[in-house]
Protein backbone atom coordinates (compact mmCIF):
# COMPACT_ATOMS: atom_id res chain seq x y z
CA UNK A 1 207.06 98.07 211.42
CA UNK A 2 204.20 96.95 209.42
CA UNK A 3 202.16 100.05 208.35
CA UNK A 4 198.76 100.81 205.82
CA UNK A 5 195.92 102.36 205.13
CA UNK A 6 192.81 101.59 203.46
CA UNK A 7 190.23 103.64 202.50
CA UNK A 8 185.92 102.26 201.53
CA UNK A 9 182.86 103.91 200.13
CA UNK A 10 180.07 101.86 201.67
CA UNK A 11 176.59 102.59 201.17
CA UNK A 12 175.69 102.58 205.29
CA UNK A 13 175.02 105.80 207.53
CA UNK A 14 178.33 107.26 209.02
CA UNK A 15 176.76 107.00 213.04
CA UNK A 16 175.81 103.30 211.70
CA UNK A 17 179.62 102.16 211.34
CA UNK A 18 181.04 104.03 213.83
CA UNK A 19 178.50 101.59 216.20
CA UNK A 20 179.63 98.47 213.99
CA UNK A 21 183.01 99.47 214.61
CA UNK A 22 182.91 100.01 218.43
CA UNK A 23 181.34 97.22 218.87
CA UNK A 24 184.42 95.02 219.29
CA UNK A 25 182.38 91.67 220.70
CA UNK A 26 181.35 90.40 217.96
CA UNK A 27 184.69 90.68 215.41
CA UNK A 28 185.01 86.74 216.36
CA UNK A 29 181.23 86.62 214.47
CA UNK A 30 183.22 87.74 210.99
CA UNK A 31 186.40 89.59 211.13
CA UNK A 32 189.07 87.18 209.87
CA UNK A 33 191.82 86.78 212.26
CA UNK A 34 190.24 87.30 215.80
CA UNK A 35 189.24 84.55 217.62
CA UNK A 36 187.97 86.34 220.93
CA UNK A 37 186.91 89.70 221.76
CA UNK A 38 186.29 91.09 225.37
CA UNK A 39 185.81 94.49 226.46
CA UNK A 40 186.29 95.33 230.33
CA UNK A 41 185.50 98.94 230.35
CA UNK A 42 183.46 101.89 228.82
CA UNK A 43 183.40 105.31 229.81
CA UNK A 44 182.55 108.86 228.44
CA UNK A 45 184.97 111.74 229.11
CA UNK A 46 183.57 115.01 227.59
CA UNK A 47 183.40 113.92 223.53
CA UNK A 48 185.13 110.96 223.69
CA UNK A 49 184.01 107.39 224.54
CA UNK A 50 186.52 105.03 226.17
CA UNK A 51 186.95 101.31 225.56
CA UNK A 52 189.74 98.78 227.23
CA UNK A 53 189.25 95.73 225.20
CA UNK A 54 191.02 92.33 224.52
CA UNK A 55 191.41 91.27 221.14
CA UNK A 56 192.82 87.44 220.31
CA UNK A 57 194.13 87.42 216.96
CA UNK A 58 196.11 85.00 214.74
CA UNK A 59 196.67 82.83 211.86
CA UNK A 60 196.99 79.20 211.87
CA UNK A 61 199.23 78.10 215.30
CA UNK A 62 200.25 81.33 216.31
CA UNK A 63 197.27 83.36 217.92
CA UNK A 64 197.93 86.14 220.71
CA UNK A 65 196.06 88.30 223.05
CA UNK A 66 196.74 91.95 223.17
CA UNK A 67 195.09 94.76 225.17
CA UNK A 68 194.23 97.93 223.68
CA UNK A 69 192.71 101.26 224.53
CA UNK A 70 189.89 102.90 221.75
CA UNK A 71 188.52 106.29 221.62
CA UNK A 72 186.06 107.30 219.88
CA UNK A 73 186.06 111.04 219.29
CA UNK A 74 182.18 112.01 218.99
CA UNK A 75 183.55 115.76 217.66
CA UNK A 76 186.19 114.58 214.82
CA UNK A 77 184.13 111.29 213.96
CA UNK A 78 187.56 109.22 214.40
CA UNK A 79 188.61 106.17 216.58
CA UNK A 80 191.62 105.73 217.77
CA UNK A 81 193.43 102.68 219.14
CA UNK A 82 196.94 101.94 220.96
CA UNK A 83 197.98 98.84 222.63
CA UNK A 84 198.49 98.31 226.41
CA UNK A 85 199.84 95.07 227.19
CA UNK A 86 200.19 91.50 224.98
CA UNK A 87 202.54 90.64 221.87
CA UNK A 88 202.84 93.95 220.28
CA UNK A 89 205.56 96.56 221.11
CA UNK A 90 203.82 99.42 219.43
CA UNK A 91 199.66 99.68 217.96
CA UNK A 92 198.55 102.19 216.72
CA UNK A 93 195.40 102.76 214.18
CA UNK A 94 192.98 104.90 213.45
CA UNK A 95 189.49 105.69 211.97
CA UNK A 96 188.06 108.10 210.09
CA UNK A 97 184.90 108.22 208.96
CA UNK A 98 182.78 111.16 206.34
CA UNK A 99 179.86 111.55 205.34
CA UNK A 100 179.36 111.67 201.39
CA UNK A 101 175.78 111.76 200.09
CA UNK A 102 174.35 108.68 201.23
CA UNK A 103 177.35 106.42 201.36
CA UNK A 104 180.36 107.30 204.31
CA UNK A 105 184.11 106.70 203.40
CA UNK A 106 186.07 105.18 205.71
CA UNK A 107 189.48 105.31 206.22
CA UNK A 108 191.55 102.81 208.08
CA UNK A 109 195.19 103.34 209.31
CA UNK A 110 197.47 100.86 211.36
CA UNK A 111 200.97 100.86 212.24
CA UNK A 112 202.48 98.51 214.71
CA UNK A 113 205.38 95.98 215.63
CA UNK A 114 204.78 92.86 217.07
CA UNK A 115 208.04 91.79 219.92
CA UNK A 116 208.46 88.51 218.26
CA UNK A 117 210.84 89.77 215.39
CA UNK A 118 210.06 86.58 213.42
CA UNK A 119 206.70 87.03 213.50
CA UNK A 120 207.04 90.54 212.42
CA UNK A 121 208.89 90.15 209.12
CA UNK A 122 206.40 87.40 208.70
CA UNK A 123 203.55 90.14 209.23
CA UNK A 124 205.46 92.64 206.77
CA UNK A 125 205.35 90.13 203.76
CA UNK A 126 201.29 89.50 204.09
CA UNK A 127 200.04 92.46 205.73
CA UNK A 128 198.45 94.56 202.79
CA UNK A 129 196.80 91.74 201.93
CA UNK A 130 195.47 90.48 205.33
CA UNK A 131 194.71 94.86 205.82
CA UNK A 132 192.43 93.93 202.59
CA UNK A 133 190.47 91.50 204.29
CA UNK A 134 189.49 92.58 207.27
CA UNK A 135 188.60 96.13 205.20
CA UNK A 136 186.58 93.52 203.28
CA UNK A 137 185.38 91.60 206.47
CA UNK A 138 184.01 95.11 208.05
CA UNK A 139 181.93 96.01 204.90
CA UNK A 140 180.57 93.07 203.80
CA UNK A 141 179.33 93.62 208.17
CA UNK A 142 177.85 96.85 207.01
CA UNK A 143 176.37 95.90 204.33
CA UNK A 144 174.30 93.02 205.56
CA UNK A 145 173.27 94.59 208.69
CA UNK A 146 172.77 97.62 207.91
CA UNK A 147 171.47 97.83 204.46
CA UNK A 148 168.41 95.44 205.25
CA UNK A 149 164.93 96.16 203.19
């Protein structure tokens, strides 16, 4: 199973990404990779918000859509996400985010297998570097929208 971590210092406000993060509609707009984005349900249980959103991602002919379940945990500043139906066998990532001055680190963890075995080892041989981009994608995001004069 393919599985990283990356970790950012980006000059935004912690409660500012955790909003860019969440707000899974408009990845298509610049995350590299996803094609589509839907989300069919939000709710708030206690300190966590709840999200069931679609995600379409890909790469050249192959593209997928797989269901997923985020929390965001208001009290431990992390999101978590785990697949619920679609091409992969097991999600699983998570963020964290921390305040430091007046930048936020962010760290990004994902670990999954997709049921196409091909497609998997094909995964495993680019996935650092395609982890790189979209860690790229979110804070050049952050950046631009967030650090406006």
């Amino acid at each position: 199973m393919p599985k990283a971590s990356v970790t950012r210092l980006i000059n935004c406000k912690k409660n500012d990404l955790i909003k860019l993060v969440l707000d899974i509609e408009k990845y298509p707009e610049f995350l590299p990779f996803c094609y589509n984005a839907k989300i069919y349900e939000k709710k708030i249980e206690g300190n966590l918000d709840k999200i069931i959103a679609d995600l379409t991602i890909g790469k050249g002919l192959f593209k997928d859509t797989y269901k997923s379940a985020v929390e965001y945990d208001k009290k431990n500043n992390s999101i978590y996400v785990t697949n619920i139906d679609g091409p992969l066998n097991h999600l699983e990532n998570r963020w964290f985010f921390k305040n430091l001055k007046k930048k936020t680190e962010i760290t990004f963890q994902i670990d999954f297998e997709i049921k196409n075995k091909f497609l998997n080892l094909l995964m495993e041989a680019s996935f650092k570097f395609g982890l790189e981009k979209i860690a790229d994608a979110f804070q050049a995001r952050a950046e631009k929208l967030l650090n406006k004069p």
